[in-house]
C-alpha atoms as a PDB file:
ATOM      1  CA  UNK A   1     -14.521 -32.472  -8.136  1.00  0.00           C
ATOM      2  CA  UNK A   2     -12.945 -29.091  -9.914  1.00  0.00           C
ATOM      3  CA  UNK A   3     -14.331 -26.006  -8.745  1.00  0.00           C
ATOM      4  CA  UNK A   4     -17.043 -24.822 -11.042  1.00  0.00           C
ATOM      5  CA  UNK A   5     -18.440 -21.291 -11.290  1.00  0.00           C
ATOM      6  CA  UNK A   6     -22.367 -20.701 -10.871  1.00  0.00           C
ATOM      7  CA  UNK A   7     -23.804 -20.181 -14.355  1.00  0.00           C
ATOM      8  CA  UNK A   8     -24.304 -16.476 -15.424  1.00  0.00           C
ATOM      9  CA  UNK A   9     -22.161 -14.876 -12.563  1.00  0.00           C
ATOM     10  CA  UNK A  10     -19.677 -12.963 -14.720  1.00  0.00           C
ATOM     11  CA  UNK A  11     -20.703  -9.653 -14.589  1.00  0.00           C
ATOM     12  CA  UNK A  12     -19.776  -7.057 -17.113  1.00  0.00           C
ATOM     13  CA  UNK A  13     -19.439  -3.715 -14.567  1.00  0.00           C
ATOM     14  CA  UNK A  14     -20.283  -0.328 -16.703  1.00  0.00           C
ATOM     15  CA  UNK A  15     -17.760   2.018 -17.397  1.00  0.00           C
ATOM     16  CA  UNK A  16     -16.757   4.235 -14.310  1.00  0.00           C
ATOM     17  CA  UNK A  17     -18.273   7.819 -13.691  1.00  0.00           C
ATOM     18  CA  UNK A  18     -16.425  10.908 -14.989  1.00  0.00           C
ATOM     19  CA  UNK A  19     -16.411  12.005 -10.971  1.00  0.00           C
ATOM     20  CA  UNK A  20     -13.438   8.902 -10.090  1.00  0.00           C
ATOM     21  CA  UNK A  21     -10.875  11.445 -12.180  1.00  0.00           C
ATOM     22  CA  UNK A  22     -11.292  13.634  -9.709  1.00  0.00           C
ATOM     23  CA  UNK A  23      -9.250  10.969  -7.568  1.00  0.00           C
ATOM     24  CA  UNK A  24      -6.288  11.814 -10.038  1.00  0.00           C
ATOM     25  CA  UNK A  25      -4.068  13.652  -7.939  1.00  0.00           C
ATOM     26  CA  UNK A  26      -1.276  11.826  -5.827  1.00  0.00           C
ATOM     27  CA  UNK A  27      -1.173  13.194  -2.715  1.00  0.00           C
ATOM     28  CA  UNK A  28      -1.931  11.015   0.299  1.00  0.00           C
ATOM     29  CA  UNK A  29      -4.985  11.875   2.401  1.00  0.00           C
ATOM     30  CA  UNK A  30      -6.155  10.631   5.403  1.00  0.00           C
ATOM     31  CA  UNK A  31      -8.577   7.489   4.952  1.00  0.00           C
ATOM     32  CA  UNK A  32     -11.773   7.785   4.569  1.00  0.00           C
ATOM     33  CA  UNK A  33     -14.993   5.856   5.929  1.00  0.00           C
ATOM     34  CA  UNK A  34     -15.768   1.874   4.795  1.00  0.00           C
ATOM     35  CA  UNK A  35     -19.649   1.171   3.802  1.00  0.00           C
ATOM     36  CA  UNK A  36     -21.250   2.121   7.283  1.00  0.00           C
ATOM     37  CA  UNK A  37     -22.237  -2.102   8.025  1.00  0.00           C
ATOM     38  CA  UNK A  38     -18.474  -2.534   8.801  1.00  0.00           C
ATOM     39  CA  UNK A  39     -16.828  -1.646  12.230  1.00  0.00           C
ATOM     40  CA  UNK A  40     -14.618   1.652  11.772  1.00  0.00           C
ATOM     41  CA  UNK A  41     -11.057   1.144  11.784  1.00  0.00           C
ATOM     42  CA  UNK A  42      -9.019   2.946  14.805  1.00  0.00           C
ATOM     43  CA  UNK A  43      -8.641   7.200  14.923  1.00  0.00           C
ATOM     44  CA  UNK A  44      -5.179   6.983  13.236  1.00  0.00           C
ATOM     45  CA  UNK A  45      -3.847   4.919  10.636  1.00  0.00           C
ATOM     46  CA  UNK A  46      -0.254   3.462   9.999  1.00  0.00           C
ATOM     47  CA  UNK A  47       1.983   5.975   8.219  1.00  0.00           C
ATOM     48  CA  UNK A  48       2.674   6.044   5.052  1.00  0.00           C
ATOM     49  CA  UNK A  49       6.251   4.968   3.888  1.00  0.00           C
ATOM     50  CA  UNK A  50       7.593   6.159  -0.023  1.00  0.00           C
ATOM     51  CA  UNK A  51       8.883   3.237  -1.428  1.00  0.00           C
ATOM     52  CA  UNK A  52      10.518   2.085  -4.790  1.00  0.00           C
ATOM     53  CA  UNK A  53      10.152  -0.987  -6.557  1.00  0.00           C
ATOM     54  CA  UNK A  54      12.508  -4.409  -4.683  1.00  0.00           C
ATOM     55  CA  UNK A  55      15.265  -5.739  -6.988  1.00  0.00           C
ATOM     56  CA  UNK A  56      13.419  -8.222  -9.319  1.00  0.00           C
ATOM     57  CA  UNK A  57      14.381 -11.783  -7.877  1.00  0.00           C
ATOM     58  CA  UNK A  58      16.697 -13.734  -9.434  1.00  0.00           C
ATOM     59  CA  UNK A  59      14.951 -15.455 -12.856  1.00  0.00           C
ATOM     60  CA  UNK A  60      12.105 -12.807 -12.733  1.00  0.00           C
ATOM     61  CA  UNK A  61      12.426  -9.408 -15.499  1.00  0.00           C
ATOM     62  CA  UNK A  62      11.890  -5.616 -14.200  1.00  0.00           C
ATOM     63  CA  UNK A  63       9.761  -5.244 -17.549  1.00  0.00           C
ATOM     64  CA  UNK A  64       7.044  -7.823 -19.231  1.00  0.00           C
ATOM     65  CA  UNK A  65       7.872  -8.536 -22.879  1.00  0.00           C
ATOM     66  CA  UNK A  66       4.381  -8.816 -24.831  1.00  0.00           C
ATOM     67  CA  UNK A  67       3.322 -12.347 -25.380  1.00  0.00           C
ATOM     68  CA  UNK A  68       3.628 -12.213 -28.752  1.00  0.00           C
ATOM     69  CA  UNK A  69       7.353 -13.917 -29.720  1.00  0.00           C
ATOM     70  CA  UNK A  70       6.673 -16.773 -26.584  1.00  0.00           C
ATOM     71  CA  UNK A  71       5.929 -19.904 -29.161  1.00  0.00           C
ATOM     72  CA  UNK A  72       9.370 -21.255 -28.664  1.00  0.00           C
ATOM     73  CA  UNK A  73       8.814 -21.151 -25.021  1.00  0.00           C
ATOM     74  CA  UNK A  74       6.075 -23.645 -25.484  1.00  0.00           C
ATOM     75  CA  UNK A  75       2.938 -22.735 -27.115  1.00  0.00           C
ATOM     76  CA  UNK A  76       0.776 -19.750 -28.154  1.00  0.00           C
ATOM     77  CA  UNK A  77       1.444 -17.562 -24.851  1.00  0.00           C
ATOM     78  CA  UNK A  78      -1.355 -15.145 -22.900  1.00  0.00           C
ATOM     79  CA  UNK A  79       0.691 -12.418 -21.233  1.00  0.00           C
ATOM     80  CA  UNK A  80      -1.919 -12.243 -17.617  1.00  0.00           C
ATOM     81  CA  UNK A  81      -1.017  -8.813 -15.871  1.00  0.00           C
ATOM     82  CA  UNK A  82      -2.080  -9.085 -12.284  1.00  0.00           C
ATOM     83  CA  UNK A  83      -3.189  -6.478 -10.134  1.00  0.00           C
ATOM     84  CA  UNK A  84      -3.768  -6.611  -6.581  1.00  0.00           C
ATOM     85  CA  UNK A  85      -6.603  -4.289  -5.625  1.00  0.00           C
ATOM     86  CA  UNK A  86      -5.716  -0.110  -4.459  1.00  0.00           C
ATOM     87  CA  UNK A  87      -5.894   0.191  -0.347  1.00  0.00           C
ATOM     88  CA  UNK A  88      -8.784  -0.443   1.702  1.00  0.00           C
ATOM     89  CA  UNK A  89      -9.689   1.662   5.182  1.00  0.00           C
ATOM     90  CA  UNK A  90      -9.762  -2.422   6.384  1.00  0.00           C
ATOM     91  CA  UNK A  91      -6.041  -2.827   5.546  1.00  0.00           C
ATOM     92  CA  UNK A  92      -4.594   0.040   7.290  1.00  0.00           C
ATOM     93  CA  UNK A  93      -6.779  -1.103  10.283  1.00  0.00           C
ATOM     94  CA  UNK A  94      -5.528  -4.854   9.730  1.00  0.00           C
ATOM     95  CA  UNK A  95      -9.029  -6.456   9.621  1.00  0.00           C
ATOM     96  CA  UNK A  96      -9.282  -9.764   7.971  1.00  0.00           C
ATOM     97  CA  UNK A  97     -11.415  -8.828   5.169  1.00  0.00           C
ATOM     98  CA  UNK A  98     -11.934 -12.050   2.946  1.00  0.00           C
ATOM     99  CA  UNK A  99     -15.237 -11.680   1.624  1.00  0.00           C
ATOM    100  CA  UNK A 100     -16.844  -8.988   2.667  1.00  0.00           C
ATOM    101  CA  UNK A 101     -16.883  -6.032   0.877  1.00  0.00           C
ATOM    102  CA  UNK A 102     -15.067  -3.008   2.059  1.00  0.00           C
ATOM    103  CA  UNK A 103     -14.427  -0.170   0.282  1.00  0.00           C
ATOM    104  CA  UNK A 104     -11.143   1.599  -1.353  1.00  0.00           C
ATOM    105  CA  UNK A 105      -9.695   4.148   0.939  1.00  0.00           C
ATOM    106  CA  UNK A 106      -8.404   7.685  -0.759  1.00  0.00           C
ATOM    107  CA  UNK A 107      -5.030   6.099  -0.482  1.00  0.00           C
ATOM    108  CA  UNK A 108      -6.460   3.402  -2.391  1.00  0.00           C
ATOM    109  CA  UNK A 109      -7.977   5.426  -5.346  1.00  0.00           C
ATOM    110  CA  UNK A 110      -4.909   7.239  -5.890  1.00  0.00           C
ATOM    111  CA  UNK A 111      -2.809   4.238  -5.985  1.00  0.00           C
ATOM    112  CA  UNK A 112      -5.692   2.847  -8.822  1.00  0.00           C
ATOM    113  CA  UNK A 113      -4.959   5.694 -10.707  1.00  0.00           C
ATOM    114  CA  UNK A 114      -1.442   5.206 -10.545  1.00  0.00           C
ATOM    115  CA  UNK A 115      -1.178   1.898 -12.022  1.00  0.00           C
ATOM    116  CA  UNK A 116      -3.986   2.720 -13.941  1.00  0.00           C
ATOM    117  CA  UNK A 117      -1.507   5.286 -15.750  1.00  0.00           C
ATOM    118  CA  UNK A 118       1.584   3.276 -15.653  1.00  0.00           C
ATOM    119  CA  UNK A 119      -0.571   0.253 -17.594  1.00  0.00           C
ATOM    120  CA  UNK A 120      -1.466   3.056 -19.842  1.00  0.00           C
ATOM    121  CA  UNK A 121       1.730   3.443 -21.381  1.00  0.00           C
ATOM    122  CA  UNK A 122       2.191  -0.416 -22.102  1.00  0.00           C
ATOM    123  CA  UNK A 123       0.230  -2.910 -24.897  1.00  0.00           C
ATOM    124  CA  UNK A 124      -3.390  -2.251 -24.823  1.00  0.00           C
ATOM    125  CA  UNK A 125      -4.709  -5.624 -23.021  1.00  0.00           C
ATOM    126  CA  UNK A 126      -7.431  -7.713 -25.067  1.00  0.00           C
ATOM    127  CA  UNK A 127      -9.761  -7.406 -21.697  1.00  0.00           C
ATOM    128  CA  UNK A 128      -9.751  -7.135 -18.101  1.00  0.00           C
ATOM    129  CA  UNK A 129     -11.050  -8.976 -15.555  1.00  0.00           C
ATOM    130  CA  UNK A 130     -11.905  -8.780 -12.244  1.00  0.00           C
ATOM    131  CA  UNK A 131     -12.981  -9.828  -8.721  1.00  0.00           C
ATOM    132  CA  UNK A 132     -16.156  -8.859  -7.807  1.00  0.00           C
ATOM    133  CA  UNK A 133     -15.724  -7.706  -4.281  1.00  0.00           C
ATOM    134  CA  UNK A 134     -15.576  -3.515  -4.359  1.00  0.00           C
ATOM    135  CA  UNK A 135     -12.419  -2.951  -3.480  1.00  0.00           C
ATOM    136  CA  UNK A 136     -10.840  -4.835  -6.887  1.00  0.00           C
ATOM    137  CA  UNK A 137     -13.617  -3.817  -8.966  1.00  0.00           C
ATOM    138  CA  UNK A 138     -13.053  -0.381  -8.351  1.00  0.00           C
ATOM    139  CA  UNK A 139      -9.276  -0.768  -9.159  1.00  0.00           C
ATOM    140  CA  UNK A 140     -10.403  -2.577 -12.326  1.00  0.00           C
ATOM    141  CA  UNK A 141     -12.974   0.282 -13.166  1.00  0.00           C
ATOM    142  CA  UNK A 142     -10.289   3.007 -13.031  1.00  0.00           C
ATOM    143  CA  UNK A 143      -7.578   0.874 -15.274  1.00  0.00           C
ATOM    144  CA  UNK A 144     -10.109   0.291 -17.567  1.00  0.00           C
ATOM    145  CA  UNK A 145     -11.314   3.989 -17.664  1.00  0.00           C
ATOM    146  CA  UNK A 146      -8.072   5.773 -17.897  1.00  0.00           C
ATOM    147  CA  UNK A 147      -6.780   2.878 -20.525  1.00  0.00           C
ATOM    148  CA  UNK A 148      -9.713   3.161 -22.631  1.00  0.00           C
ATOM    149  CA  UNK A 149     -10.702  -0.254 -22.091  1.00  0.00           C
ATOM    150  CA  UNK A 150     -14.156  -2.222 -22.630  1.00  0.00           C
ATOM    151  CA  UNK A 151     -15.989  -3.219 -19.897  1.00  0.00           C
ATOM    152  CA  UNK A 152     -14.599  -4.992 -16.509  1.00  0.00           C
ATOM    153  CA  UNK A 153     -15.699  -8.347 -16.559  1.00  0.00           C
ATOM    154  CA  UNK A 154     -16.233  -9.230 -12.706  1.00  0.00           C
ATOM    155  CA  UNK A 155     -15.756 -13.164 -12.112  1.00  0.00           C
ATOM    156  CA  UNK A 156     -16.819 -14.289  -8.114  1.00  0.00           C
ATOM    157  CA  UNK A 157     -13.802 -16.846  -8.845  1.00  0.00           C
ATOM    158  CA  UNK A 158     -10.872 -14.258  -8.779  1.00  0.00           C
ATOM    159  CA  UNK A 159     -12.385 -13.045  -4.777  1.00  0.00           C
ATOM    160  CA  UNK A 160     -10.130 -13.123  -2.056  1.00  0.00           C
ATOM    161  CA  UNK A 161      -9.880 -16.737   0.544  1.00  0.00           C
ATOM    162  CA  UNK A 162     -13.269 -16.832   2.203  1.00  0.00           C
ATOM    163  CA  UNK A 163     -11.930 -16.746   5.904  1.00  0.00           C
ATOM    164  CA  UNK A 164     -14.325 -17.966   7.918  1.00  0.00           C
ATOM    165  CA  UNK A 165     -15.442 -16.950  11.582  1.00  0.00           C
ATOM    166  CA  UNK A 166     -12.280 -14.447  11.309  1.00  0.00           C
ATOM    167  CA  UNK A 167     -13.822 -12.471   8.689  1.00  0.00           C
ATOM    168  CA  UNK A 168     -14.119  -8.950  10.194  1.00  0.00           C
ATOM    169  CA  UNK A 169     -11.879  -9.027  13.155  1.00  0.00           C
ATOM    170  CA  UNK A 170      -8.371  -7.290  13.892  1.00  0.00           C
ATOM    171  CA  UNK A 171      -5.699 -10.259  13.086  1.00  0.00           C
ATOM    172  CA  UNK A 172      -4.828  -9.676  16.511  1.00  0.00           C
ATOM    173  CA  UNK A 173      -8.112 -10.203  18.219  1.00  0.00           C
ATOM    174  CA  UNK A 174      -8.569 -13.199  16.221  1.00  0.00           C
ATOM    175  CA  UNK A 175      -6.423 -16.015  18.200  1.00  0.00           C
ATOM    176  CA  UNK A 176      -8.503 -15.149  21.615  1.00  0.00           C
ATOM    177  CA  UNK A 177     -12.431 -14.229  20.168  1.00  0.00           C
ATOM    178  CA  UNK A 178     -12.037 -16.973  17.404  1.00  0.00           C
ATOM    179  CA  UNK A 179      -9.242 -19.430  18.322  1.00  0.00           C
ATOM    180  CA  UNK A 180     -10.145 -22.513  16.523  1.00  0.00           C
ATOM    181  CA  UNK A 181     -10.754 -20.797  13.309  1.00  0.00           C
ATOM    182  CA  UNK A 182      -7.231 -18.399  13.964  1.00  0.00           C
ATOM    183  CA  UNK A 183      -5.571 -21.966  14.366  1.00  0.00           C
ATOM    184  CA  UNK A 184      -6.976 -23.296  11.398  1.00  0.00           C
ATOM    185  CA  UNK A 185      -6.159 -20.348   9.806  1.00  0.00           C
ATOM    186  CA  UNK A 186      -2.476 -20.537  10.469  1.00  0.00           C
ATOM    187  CA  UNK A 187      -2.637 -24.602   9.709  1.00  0.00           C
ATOM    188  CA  UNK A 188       0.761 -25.532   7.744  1.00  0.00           C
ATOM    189  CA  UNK A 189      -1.867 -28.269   5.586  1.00  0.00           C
ATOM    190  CA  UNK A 190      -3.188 -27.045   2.745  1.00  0.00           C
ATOM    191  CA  UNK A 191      -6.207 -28.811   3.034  1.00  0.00           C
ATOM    192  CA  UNK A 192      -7.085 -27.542   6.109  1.00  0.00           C
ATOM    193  CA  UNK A 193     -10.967 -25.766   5.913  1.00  0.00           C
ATOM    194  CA  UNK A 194     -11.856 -22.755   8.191  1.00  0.00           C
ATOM    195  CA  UNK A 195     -14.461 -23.172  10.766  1.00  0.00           C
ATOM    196  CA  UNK A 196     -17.670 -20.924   9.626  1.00  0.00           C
ATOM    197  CA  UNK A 197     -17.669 -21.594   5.953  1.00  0.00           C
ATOM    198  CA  UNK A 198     -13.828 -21.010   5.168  1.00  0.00           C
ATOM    199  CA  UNK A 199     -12.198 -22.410   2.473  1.00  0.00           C
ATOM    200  CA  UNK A 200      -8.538 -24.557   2.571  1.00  0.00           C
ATOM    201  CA  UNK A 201      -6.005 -23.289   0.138  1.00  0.00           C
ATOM    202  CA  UNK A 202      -6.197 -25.856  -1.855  1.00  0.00           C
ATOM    203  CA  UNK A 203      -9.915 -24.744  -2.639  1.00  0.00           C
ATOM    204  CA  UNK A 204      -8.790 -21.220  -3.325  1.00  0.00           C
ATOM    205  CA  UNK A 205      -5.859 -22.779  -5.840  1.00  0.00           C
ATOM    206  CA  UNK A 206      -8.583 -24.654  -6.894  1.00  0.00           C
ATOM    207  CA  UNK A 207     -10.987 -21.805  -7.931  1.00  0.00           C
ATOM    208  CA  UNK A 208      -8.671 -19.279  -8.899  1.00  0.00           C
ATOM    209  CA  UNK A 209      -6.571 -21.917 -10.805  1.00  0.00           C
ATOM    210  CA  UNK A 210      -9.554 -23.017 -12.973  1.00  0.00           C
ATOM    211  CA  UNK A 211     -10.691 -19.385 -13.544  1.00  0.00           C
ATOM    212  CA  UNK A 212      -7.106 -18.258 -14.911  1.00  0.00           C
ATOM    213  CA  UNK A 213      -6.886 -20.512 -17.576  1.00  0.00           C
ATOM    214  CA  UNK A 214     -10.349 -19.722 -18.404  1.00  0.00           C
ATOM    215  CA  UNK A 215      -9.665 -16.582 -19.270  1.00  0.00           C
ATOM    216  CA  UNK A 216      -6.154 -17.477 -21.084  1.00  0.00           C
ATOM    217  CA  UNK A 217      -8.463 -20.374 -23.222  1.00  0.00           C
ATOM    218  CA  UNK A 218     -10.740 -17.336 -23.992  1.00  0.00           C
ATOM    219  CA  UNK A 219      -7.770 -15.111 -24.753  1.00  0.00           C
ATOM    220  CA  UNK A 220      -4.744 -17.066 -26.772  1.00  0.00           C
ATOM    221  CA  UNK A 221      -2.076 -14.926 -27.640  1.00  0.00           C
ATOM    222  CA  UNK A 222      -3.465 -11.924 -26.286  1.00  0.00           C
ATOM    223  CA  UNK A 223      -2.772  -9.645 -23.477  1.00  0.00           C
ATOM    224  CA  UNK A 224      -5.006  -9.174 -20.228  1.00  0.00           C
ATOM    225  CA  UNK A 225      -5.254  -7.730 -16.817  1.00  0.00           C
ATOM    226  CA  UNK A 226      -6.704  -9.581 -14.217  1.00  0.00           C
ATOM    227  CA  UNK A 227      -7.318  -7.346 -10.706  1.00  0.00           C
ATOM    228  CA  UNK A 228      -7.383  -9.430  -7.601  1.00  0.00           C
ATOM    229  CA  UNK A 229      -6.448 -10.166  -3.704  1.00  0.00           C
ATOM    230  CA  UNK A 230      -3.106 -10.552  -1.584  1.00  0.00           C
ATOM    231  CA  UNK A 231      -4.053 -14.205  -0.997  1.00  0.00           C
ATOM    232  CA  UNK A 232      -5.637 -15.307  -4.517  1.00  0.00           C
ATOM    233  CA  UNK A 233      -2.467 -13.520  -6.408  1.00  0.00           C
ATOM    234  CA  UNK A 234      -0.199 -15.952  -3.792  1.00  0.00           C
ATOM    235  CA  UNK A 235      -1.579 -18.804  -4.995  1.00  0.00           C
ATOM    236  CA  UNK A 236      -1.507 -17.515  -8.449  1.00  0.00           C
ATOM    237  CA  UNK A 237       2.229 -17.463  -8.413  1.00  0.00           C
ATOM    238  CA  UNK A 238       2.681 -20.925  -6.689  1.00  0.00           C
ATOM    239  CA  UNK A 239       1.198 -23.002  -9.505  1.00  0.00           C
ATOM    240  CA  UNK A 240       3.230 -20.853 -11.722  1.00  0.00           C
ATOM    241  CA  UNK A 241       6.472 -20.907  -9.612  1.00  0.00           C
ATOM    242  CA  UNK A 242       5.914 -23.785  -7.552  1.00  0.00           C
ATOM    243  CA  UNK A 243       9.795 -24.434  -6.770  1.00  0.00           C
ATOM    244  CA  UNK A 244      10.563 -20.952  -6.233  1.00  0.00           C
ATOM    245  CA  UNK A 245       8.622 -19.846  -3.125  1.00  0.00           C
ATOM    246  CA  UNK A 246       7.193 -15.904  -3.238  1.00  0.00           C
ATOM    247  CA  UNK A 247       8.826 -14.127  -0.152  1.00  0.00           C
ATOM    248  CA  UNK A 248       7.924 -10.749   1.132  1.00  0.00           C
ATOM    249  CA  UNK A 249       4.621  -8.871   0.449  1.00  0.00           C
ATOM    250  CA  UNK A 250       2.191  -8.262  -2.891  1.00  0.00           C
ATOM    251  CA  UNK A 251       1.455  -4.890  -1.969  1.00  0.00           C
ATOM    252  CA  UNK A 252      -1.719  -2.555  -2.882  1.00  0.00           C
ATOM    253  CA  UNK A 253      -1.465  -2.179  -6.550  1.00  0.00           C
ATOM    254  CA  UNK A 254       1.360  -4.006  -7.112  1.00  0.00           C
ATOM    255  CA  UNK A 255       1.907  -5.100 -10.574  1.00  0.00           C
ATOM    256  CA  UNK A 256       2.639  -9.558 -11.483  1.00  0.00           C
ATOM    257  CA  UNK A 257       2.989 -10.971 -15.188  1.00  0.00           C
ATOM    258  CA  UNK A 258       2.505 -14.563 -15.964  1.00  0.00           C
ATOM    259  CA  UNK A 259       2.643 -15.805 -19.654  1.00  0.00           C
ATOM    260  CA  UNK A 260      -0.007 -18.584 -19.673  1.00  0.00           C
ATOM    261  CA  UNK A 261       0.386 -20.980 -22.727  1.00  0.00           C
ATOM    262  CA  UNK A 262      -3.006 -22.290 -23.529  1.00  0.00           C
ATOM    263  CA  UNK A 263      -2.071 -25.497 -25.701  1.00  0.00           C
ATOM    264  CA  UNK A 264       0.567 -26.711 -22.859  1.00  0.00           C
ATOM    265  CA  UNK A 265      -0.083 -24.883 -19.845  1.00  0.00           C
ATOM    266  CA  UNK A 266       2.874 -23.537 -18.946  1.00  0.00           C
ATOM    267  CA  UNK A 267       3.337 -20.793 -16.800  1.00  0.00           C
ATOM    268  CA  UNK A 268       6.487 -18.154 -17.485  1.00  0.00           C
ATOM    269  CA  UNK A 269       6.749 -15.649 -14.206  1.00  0.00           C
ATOM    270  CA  UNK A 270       8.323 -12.797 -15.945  1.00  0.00           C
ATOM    271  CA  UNK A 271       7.325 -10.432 -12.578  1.00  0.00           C
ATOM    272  CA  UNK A 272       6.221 -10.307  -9.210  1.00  0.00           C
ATOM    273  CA  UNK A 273       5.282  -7.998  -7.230  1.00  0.00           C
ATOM    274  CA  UNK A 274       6.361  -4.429  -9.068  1.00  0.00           C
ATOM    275  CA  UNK A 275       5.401  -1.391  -7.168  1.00  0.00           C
ATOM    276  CA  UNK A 276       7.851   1.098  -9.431  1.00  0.00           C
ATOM    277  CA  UNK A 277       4.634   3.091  -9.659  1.00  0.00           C
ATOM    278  CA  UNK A 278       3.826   3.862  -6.503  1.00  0.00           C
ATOM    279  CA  UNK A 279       6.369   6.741  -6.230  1.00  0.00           C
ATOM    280  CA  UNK A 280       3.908   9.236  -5.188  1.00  0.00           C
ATOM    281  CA  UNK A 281       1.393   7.652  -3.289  1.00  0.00           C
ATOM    282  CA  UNK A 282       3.532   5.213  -1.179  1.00  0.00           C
ATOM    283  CA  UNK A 283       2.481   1.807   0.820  1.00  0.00           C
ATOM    284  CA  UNK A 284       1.584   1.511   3.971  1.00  0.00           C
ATOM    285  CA  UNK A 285       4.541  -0.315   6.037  1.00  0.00           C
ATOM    286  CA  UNK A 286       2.390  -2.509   7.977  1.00  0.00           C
ATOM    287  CA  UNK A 287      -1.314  -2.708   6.207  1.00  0.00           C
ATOM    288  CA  UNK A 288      -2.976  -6.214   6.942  1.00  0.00           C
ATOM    289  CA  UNK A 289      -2.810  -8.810   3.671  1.00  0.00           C
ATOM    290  CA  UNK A 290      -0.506  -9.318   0.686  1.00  0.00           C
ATOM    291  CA  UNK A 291       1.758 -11.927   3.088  1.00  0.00           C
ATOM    292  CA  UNK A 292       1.525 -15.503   4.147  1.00  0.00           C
ATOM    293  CA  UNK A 293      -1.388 -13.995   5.880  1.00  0.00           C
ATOM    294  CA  UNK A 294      -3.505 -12.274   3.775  1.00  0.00           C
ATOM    295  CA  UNK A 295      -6.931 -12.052   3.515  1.00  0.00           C
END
């Protein structure tokens, strides 16, 4: 049976306080605190390492041409901008997050604001949409403050892959205090469920799947952002790449584009993965998610 959303659980989120433009300036500072019901990460994070945007792979454009133009591609095209949310205090600690609901880190607001800016100078989207976990919905809140944007609409189908028994545990503590959920977890079959309430990845595809071309039915011809997780963006780009697996990492506030035709439903990848903007604020080198492993 498809996956089917609760009625009335879109939210729309209010515009973001004046204080968040305070988070404006792009200098890295250490990370600060998660909501106090989550265990505190270790005394010192990863460093941070400056980098610039991969070559675009082969097939895939450094730069999104507007949707408008696409009909001979197929059909009346919805150019989906996909952002995965700024840095959490639980990714630089590599805890498996899923879905509970840590905070952005410093590092993460200033990497908000970053894309935030660089979105700024492209087409004005029709609407953005979001997760509703904190940690996208505050990346979502700053795009759609410093882009002059109506309100986020925050969609429990765009959340991260519900992991389970492993949810707030270091990756690493995971095989030994959880090991039949860590080796369902790691399961090459896609249909494979994890042990306390964890969903396959074909139920994630499923959800997030179904909730995309939602939004594109909602949105023909017209330009959107959607803010999201490491895992759900994955699957994201395998039904719209499925011969062409996605290799390295979707970092913090990296930047996807699929053009989403609503009469046919095909998918054009036209970029994966851009970090270009993250010049200033940097990624970490080895912050948990965004891989074959995220959650």
């Amino acid at each position: 049976m498809p996956w089917r959303l609760p009625t009335a659980t879109s939210t729309l989120l209010p515009p973001p306080s004046p204080s968040i433009a305070s988070r404006a300036a792009f200098v890295p500072s250490p990370a600060s605190a998660v909501a106090a019901s989550f265990p505190p990460g270790p005394a010192n994070s990863p460093r941070i390492h400056r980098v610039r945007a991969p070559e675009a792979a082969p097939g895939m454009s450094s730069s999104a041409p507007s949707a408008e133009g696409c009909d001979a591609a197929g059909g009346d095209f919805t150019e989906v901008v996909i952002v995965r949310h700024g840095e959490t205090s639980w990714n630089a600690s590599r805890i498996i997050q899923g879905h509970l609901d840590a905070e952005l880190n410093d590092i993460g607001r200033q990497q908000a604001v970053a894309v935030a800016h660089r979105l700024s100078k492209e087409a004005k989207p029709a609407a953005i949409y979001s997760s509703d976990l904190k940690r996208a919905a505050e990346t979502a809140q700053t795009i759609a403050r410093i882009c002059n944007l109506p309100n986020v609409v925050l969609d429990p189908a765009l959340r991260e892959r519900h992991i389970g028994d492993m949810q707030g545990l270091k990756f690493e503590d995971a095989a030994t205090q959880r090991p039949e959920a860590y080796k369902a977890f790691l399961s090459h079959k896609r249909n494979q469920q994890i042990p306390g309430g964890g969903e396959s990845l074909d139920q994630l595809s499923e959800r997030c799947v179904t909730c995309l071309y939602n939004i594109v039915e909602k949105h023909k011809g017209e330009r959107v952002i959607v803010v999201s997780h490491g895992g759900t963006i994955r699957e994201l780009y395998r039904h719209a790449s499925p011969t062409r697996p996605l290799h390295g990492k979707i970092h913090n506030t990296s930047v996807s584009v699929i053009l989403v035709s609503a009469t046919t439903g095909r998918c054009i990848v036209k970029m994966c993965g851009d970090i270009s903007h993250l010049q200033k604020t940097g990624v970490l080198e080895n912050a948990f998610g965004g891989d074959k492993t995220s959650a």
